[in-house]
C-alpha atoms as a PDB file:
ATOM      1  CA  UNK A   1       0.000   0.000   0.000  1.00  0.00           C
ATOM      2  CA  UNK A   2       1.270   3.333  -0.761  1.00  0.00           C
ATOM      3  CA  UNK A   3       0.264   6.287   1.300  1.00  0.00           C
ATOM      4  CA  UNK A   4      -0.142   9.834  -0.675  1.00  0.00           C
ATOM      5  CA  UNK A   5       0.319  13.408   1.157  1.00  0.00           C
ATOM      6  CA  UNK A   6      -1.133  16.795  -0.885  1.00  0.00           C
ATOM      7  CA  UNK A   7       0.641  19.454   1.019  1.00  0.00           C
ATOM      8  CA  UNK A   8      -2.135  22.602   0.194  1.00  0.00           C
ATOM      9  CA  UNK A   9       0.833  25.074  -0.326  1.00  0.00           C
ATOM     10  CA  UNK A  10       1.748  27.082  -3.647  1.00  0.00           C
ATOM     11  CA  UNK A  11       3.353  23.832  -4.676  1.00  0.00           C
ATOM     12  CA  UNK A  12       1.589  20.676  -5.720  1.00  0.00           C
ATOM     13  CA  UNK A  13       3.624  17.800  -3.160  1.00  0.00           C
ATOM     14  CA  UNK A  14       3.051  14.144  -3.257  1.00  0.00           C
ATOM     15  CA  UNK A  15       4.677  12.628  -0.867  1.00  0.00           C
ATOM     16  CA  UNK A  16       4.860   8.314  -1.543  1.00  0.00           C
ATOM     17  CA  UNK A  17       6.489   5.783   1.227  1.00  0.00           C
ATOM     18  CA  UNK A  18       6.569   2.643   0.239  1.00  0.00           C
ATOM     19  CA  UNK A  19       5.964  -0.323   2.840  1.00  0.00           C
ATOM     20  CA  UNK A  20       3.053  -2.214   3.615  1.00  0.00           C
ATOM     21  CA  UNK A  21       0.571   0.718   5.321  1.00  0.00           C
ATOM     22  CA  UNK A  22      -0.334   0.998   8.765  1.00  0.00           C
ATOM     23  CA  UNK A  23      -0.602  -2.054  10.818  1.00  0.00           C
ATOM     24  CA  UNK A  24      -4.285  -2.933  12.270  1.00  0.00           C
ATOM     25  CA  UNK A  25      -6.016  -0.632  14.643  1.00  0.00           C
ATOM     26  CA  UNK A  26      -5.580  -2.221  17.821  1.00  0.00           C
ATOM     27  CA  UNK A  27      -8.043  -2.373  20.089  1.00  0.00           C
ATOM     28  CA  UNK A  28      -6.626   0.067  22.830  1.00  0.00           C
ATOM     29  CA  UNK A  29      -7.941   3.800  22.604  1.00  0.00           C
ATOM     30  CA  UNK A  30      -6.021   6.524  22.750  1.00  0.00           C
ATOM     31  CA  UNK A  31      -6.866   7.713  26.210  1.00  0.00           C
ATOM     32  CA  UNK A  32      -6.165   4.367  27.368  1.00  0.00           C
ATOM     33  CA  UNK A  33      -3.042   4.708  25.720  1.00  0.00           C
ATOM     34  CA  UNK A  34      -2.266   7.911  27.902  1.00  0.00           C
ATOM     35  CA  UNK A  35      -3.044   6.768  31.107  1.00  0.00           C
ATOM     36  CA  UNK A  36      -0.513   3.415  30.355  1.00  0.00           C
ATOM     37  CA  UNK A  37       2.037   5.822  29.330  1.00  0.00           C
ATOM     38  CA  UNK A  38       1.728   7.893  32.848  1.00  0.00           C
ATOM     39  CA  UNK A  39       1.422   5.116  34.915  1.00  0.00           C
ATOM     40  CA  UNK A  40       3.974   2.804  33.798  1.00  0.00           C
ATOM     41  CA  UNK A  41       7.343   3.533  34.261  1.00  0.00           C
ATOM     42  CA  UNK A  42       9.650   4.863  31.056  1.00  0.00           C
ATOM     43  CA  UNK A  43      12.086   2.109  31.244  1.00  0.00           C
ATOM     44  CA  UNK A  44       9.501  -0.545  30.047  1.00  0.00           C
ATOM     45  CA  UNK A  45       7.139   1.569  28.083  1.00  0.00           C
ATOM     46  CA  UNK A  46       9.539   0.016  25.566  1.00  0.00           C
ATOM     47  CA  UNK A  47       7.901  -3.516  25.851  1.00  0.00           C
ATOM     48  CA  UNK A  48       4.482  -2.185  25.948  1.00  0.00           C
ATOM     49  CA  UNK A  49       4.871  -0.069  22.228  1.00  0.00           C
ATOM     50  CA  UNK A  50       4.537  -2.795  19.939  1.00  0.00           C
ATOM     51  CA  UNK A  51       0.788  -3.354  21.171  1.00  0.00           C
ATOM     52  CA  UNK A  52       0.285   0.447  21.132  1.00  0.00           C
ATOM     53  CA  UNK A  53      -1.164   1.954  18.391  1.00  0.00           C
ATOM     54  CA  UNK A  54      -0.500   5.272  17.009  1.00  0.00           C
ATOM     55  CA  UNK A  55      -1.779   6.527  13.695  1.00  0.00           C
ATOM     56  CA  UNK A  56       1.252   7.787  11.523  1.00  0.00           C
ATOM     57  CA  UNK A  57       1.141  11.699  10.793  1.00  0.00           C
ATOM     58  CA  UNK A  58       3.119  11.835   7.802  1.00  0.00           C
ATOM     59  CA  UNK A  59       5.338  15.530   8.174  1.00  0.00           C
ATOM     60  CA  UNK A  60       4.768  18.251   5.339  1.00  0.00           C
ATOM     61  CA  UNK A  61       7.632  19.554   3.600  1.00  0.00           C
ATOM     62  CA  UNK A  62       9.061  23.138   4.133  1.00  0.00           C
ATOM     63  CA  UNK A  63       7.727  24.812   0.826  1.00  0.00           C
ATOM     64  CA  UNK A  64      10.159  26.499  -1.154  1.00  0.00           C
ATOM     65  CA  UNK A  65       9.047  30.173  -1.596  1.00  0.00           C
ATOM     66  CA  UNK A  66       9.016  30.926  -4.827  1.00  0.00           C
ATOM     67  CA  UNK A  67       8.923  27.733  -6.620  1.00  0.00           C
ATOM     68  CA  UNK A  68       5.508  27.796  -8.435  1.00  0.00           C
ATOM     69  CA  UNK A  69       5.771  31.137  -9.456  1.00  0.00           C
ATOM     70  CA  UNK A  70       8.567  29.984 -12.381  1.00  0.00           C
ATOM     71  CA  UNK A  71      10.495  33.425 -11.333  1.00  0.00           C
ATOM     72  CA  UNK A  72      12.304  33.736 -14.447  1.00  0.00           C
ATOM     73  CA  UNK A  73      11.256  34.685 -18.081  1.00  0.00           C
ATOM     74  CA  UNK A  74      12.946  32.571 -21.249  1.00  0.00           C
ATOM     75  CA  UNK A  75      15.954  33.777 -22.616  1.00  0.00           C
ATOM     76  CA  UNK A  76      14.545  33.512 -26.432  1.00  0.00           C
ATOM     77  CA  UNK A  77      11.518  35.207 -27.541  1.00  0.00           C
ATOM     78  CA  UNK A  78       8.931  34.346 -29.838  1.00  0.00           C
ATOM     79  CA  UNK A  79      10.239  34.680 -32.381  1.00  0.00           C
ATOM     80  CA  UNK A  80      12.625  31.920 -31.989  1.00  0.00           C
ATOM     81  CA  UNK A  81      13.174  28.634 -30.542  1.00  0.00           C
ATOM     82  CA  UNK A  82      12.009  28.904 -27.119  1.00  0.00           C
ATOM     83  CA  UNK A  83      11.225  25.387 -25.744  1.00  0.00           C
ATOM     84  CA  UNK A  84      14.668  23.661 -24.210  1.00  0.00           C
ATOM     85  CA  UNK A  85      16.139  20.936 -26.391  1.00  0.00           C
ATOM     86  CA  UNK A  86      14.875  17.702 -24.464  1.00  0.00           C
ATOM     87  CA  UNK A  87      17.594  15.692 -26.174  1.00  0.00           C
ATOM     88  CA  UNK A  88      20.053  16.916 -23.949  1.00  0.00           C
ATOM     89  CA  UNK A  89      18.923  17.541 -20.522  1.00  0.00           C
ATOM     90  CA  UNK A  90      20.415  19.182 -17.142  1.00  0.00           C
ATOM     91  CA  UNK A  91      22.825  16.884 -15.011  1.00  0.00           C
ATOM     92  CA  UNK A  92      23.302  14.005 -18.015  1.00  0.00           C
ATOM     93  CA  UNK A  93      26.356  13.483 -19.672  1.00  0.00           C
ATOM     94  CA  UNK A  94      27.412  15.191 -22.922  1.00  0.00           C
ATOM     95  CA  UNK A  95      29.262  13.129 -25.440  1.00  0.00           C
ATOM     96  CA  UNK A  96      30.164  10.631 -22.344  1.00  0.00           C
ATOM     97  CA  UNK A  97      32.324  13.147 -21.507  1.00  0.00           C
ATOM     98  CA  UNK A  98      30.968  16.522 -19.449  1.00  0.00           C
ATOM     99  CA  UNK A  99      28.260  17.019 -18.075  1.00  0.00           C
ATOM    100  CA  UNK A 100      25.529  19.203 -19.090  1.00  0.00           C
ATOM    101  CA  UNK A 101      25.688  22.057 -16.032  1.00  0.00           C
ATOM    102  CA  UNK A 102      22.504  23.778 -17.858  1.00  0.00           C
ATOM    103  CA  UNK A 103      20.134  23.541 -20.525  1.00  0.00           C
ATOM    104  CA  UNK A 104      20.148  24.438 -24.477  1.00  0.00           C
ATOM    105  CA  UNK A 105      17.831  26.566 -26.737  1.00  0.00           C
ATOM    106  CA  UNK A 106      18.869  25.465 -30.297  1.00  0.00           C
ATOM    107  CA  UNK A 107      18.533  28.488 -32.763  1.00  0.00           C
ATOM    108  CA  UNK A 108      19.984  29.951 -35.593  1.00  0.00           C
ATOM    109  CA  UNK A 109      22.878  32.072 -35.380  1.00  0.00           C
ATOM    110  CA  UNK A 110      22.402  35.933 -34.420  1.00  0.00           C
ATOM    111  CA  UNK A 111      18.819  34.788 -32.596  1.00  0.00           C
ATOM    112  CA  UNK A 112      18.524  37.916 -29.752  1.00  0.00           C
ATOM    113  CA  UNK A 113      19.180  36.555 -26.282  1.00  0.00           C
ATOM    114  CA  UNK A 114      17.797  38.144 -24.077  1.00  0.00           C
ATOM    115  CA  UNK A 115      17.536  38.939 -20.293  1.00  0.00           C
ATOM    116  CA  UNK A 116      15.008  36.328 -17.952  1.00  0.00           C
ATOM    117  CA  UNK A 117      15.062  38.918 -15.297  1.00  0.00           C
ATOM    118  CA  UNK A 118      15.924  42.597 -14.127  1.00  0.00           C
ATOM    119  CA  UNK A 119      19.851  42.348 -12.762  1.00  0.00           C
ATOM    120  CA  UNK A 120      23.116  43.611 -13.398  1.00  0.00           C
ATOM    121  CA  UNK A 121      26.082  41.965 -15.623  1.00  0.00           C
ATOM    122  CA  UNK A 122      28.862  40.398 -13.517  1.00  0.00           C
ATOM    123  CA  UNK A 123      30.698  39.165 -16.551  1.00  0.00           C
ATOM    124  CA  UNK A 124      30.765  39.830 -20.086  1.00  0.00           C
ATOM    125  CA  UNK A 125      33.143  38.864 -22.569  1.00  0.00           C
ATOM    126  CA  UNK A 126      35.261  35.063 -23.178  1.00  0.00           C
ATOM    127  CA  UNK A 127      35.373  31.851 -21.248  1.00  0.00           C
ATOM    128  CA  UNK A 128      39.247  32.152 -21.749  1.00  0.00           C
ATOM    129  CA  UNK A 129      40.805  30.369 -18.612  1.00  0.00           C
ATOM    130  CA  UNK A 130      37.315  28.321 -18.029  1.00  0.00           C
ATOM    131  CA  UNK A 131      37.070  30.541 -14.724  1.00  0.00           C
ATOM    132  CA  UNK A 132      32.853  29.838 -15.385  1.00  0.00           C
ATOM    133  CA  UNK A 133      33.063  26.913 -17.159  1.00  0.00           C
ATOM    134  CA  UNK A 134      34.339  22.955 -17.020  1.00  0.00           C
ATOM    135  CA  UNK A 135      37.388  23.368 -19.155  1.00  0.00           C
ATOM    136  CA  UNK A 136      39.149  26.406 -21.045  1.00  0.00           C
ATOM    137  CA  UNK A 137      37.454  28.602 -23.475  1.00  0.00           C
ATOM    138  CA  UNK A 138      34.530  26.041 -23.192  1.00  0.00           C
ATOM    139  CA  UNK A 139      31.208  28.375 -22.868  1.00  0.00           C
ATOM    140  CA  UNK A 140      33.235  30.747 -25.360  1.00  0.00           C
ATOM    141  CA  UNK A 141      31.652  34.194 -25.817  1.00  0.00           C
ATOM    142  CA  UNK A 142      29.156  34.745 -22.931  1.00  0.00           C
ATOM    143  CA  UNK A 143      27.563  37.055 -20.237  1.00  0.00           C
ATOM    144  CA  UNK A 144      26.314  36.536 -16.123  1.00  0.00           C
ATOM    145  CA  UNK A 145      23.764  38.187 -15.029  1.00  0.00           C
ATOM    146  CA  UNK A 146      23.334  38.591 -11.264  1.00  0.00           C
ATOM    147  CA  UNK A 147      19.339  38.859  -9.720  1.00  0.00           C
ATOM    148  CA  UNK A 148      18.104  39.518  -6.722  1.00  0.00           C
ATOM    149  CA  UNK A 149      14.421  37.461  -6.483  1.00  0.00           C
ATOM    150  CA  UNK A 150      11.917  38.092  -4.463  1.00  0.00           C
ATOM    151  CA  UNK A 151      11.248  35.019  -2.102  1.00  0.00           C
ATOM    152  CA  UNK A 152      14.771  33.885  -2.526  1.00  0.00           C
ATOM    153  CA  UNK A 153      16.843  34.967   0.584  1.00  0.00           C
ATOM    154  CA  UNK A 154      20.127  34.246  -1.744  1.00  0.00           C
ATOM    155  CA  UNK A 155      21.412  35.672  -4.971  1.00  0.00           C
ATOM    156  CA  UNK A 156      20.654  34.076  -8.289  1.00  0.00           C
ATOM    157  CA  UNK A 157      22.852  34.157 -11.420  1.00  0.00           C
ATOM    158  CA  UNK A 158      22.423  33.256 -14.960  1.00  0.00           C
ATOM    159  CA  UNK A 159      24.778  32.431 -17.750  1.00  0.00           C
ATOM    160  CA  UNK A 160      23.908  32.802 -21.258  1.00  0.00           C
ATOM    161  CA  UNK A 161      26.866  30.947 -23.070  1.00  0.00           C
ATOM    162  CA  UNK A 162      27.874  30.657 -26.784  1.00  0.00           C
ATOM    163  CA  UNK A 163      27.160  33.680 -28.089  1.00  0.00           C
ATOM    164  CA  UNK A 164      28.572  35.349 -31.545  1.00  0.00           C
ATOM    165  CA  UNK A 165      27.969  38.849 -30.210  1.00  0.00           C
ATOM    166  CA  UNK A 166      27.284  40.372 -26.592  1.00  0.00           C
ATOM    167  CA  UNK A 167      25.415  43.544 -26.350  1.00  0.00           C
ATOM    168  CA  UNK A 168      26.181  44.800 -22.667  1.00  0.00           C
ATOM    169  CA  UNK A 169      29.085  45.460 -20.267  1.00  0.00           C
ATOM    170  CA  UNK A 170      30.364  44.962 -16.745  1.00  0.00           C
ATOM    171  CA  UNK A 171      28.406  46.616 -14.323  1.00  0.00           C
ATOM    172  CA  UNK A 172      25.376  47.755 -16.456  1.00  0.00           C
ATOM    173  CA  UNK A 173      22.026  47.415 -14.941  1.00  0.00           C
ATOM    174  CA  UNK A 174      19.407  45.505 -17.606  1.00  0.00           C
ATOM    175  CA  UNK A 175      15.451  44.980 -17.274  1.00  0.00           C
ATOM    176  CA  UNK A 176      13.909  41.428 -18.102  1.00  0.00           C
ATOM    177  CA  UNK A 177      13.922  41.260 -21.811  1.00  0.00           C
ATOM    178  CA  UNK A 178      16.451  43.672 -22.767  1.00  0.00           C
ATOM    179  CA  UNK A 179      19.035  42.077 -25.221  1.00  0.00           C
ATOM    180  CA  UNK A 180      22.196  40.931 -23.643  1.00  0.00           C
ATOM    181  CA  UNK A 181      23.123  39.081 -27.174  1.00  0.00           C
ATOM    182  CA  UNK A 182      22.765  36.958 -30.278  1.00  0.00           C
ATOM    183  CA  UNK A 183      22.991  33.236 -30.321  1.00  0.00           C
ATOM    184  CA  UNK A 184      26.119  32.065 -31.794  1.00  0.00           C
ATOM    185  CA  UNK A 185      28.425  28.898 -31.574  1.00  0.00           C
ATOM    186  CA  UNK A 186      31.245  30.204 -30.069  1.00  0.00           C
ATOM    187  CA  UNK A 187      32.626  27.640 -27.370  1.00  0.00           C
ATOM    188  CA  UNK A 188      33.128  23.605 -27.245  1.00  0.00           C
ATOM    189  CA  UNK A 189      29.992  23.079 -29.424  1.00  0.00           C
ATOM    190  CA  UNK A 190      28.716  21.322 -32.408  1.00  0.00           C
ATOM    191  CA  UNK A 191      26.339  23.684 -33.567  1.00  0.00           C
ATOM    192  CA  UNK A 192      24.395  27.585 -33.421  1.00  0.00           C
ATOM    193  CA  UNK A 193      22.586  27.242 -29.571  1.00  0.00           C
ATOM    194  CA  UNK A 194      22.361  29.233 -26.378  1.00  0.00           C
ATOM    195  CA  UNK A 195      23.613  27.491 -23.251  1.00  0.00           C
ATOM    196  CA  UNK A 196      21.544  28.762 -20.444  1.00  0.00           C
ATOM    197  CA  UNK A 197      22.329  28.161 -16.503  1.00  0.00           C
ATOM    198  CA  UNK A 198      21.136  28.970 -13.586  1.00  0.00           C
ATOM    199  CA  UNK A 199      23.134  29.304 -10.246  1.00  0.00           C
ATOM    200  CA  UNK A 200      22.055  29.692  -6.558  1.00  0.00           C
ATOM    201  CA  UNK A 201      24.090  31.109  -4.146  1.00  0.00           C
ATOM    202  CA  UNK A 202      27.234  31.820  -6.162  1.00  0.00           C
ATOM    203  CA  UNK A 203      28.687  32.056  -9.544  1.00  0.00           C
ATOM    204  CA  UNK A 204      29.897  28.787  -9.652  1.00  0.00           C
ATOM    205  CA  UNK A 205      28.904  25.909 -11.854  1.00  0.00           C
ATOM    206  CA  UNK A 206      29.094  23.711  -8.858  1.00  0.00           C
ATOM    207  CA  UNK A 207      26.462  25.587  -7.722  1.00  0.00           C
ATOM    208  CA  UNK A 208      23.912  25.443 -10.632  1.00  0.00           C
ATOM    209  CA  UNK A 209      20.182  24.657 -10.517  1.00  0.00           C
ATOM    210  CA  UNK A 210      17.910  22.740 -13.181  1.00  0.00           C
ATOM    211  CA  UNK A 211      16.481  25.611 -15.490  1.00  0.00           C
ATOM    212  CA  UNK A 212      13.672  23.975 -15.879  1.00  0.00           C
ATOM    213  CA  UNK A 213      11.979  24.824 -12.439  1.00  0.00           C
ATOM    214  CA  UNK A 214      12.763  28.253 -12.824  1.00  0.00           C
ATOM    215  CA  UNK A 215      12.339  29.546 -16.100  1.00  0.00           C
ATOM    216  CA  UNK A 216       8.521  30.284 -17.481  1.00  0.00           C
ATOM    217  CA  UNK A 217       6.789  27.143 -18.585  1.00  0.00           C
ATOM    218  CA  UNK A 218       6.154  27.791 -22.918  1.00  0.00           C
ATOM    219  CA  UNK A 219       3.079  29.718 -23.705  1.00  0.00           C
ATOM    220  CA  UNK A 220       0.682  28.108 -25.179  1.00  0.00           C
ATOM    221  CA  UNK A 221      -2.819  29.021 -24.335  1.00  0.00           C
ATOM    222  CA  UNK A 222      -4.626  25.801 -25.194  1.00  0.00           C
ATOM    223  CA  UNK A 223      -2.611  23.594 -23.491  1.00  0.00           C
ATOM    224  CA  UNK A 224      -1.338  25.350 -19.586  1.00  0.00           C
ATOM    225  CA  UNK A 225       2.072  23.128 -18.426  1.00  0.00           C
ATOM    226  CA  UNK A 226       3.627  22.426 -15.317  1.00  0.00           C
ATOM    227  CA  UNK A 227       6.514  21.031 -13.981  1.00  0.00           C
ATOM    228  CA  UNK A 228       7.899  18.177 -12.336  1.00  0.00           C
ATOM    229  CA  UNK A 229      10.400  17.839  -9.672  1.00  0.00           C
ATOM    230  CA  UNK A 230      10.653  14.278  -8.174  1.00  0.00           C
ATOM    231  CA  UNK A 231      13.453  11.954  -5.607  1.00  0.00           C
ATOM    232  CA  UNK A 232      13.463   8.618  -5.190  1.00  0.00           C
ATOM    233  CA  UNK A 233      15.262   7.312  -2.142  1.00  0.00           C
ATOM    234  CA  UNK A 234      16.527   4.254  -0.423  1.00  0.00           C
ATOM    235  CA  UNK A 235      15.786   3.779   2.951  1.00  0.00           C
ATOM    236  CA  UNK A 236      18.796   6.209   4.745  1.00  0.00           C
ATOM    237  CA  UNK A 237      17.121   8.964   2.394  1.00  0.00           C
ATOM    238  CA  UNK A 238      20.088   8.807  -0.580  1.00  0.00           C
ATOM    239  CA  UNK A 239      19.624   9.183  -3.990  1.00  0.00           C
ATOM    240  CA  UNK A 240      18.721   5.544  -6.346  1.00  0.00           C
ATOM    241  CA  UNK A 241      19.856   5.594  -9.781  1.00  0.00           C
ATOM    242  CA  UNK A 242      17.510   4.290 -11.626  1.00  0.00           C
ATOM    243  CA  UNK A 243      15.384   6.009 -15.139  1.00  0.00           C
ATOM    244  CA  UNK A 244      11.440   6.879 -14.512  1.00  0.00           C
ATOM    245  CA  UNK A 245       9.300   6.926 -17.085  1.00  0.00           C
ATOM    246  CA  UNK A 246       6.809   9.564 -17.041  1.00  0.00           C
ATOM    247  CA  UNK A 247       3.962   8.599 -18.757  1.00  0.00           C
ATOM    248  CA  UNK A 248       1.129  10.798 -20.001  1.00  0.00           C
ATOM    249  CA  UNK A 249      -2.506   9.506 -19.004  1.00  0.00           C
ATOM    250  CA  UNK A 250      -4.410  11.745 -21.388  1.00  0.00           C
ATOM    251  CA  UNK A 251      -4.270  13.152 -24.793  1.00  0.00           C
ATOM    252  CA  UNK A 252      -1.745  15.550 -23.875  1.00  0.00           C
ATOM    253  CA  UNK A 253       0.257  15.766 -27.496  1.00  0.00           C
ATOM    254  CA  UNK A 254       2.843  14.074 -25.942  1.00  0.00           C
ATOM    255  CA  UNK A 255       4.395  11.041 -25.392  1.00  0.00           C
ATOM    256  CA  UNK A 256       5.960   8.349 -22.880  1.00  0.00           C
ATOM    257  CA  UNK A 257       9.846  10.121 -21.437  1.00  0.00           C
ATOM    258  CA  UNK A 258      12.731   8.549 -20.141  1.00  0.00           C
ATOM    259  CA  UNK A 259      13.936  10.488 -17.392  1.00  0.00           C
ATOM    260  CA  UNK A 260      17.181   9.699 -15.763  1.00  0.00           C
ATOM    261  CA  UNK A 261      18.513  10.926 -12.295  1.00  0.00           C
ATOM    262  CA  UNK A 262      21.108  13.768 -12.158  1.00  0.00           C
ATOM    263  CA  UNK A 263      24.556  12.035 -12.667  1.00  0.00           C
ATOM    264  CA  UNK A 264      26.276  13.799 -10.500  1.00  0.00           C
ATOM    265  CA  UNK A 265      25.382  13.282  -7.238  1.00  0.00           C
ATOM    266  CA  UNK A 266      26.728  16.792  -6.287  1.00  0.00           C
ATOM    267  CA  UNK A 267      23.252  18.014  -8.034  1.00  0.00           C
ATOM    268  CA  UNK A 268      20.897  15.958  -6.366  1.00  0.00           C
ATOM    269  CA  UNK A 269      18.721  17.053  -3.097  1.00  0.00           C
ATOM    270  CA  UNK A 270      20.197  20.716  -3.560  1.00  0.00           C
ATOM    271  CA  UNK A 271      17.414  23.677  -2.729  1.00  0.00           C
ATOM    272  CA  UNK A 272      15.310  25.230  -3.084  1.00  0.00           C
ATOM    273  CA  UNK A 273      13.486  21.914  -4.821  1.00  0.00           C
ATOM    274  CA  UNK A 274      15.492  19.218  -3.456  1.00  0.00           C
ATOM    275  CA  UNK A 275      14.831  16.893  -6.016  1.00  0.00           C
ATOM    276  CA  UNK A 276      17.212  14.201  -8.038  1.00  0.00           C
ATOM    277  CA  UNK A 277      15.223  14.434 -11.625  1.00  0.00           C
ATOM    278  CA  UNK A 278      13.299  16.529 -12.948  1.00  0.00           C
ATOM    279  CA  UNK A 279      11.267  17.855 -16.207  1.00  0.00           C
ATOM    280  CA  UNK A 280       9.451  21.277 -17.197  1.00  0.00           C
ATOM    281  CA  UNK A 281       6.613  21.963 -19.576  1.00  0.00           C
ATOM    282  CA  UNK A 282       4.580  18.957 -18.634  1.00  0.00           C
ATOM    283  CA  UNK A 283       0.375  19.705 -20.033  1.00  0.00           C
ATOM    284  CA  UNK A 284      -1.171  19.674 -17.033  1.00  0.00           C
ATOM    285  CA  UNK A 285      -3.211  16.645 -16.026  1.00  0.00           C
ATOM    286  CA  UNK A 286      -2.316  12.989 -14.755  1.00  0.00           C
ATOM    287  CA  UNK A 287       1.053  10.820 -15.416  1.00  0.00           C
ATOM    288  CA  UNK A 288       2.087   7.878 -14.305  1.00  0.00           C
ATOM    289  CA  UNK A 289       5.522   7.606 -12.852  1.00  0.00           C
ATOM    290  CA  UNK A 290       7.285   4.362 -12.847  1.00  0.00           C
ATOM    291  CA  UNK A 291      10.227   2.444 -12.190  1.00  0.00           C
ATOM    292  CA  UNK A 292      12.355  -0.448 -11.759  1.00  0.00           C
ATOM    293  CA  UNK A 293      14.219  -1.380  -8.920  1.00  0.00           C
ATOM    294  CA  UNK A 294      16.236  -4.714  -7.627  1.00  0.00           C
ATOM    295  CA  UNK A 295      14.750  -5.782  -4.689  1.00  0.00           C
ATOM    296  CA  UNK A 296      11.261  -3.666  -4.822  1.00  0.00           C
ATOM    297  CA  UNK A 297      10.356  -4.942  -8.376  1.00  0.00           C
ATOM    298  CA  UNK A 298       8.455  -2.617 -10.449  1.00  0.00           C
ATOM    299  CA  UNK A 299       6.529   0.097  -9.140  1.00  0.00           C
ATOM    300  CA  UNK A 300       3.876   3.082 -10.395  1.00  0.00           C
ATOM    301  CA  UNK A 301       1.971   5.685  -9.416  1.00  0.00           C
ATOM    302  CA  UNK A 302      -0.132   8.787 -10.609  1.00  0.00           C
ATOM    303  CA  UNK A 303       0.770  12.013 -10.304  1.00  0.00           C
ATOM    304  CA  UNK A 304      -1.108  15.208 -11.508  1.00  0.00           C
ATOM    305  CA  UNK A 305       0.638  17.966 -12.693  1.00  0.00           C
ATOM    306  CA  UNK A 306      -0.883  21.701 -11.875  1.00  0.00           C
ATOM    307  CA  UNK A 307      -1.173  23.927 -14.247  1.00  0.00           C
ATOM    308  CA  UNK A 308       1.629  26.923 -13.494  1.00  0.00           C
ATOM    309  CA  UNK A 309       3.012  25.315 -10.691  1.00  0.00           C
ATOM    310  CA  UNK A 310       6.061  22.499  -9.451  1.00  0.00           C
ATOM    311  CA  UNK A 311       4.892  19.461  -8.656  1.00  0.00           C
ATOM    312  CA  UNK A 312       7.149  17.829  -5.965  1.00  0.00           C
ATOM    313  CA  UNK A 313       7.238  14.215  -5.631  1.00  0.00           C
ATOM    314  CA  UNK A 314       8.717  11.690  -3.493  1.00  0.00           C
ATOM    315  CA  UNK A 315       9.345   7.819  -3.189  1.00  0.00           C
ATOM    316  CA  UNK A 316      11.389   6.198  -0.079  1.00  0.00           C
ATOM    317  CA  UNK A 317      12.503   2.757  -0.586  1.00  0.00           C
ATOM    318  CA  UNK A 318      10.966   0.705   2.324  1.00  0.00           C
ATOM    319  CA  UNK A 319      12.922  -0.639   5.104  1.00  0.00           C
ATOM    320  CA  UNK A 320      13.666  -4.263   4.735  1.00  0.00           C
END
């Protein structure tokens, strides 16, 4: 039996444990209970606990503040590309070689880039000496952005990587949407994209956040999206490698993904979302989530995805 918690917050949370439910309601009640408890020493209360029942109050977890409000704008516009290229997602490997710190917007060259939120530029010219990237010269021509979000108690940058041309300068103040750039191919890449992070905290790629729970879900009026951010866990509360396949239960326009766990463990459980996989622009309505996994077998379950919000989710691997 699995046991399903909607925390009523901004965020849609299902929270999953696996195991076997509650065991039978025994026949003590729970004043009875208390007046046992009083009367009989602490020292062997332990003996007397197995035929004590106690319903199980599953805890609600600490919201993140900002999380459903998708804080940031895209960093195409309309004109262009503007949906993330699902091929190569945040936290898998690239070419079995680096990872991806961020996400891509495949466009043609000289596409404007432009900014997802008001800040000012930290950094604007080549990735030289790799001082923001992996490896030398890797994110070649690109700019940071610092912000300061409301609901987030710590800064928030974002890097906008690749570019053939960069519009602004150290220390210049820019409103969301203003042009920062054009989309170009500068860099360690094999064709015209932006390369778009996010970073919480501190300009670091070690600290870098899946774009896909921050940036604005795509518009599309006939069809509102969502996100999903989602953990599975063994039984001491670490990450478990293993793909999920989120599959759609209506006619969404969309079909069955492979989602695989961040590879890098250094990206997993991080906040504000806390999650080890996740995916944006999800049409709103029911999936089911499942999995493989030596020793539990193969498990499912539903999840419905809100319409402008995150969706948390959670599975705990039972204790044998």
């Amino acid at each position: 039996m699995i046991r399903s918690l909607i925390v009523a917050s901004a965020t849609t949370t299902f929270i999953a444990t696996g195991g076997f439910g509650a065991l039978p309601e025994n026949a003590i009640t729970a004043d009875f209970q208390q007046v046992i408890m009083q009367a009989v020493p602490y020292d062997v209360t332990q003996y007397l606990e197995p035929y004590l029942y106690v319903t199980p109050t599953p805890e609600a977890q600490e919201s993140p503040p900002s999380e459903s409000d998708f804080p940031l704008a895209l960093p195409i516009g309309p004109t262009g590309r503007d949906t993330v290229d699902p091929s190569d997602r945040f936290g898998q490997m690239q070419n079995s070689k680096l990872m991806q710190f961020g996400v891509d917007f495949v466009n043609s060259a000289g596409t404007p880039v432009l900014a997802v939120a008001p800040g000012r530029v930290v950094y604007a010219g080549m990735d030289e000496e790799g001082q923001f990237s992996p490896a030398p010269e890797f994110y070649g021509l690109l700019v940071i952005l610092e912000h300061t979000l409301g609901g987030f108690t710590q800064p928030v940058y974002t890097l906008y990587a690749q570019l053939s041309q960069v519009d602004v300068e150290v220390g210049q103040q820019i409103d969301v949407g203003g042009r920062i750039g054009l989309v170009g191919s500068t860099g360690q890449t094999t064709g015209s994209e932006l390369h778009f992070e996010v970073r919480y905290g501190e300009n670091r790629h070690e600290d870098v956040r899946n774009p896909e729970l921050w940036l604005a879900q795509f518009d599309d009026q006939n069809q509102p999206t969502g996100a999903l951010a989602g953990r599975i866990l063994d039984a001491d509360g670490n990450p478990v490698d293993v793909k999920v396949v989120v599959q759609p239960l209506g006619e969404v326009g969309i079909k069955p993904m492979d989602i695989f766990p961040y590879m890098d463990v250094r990206l997993a459980l991080q906040p504000p979302w806390h999650e080890t996989f996740s995916v944006g622009n999800l049409p709103s309505g029911e999936y089911k989530i499942g999995f493989s996994l030596p020793g539990v077998g193969y498990h499912s379950e539903i999840v419905e995805i809100a319409p402008g919000r995150v969706t948390t989710w959670e599975w705990l691997k039972p204790e044998k």
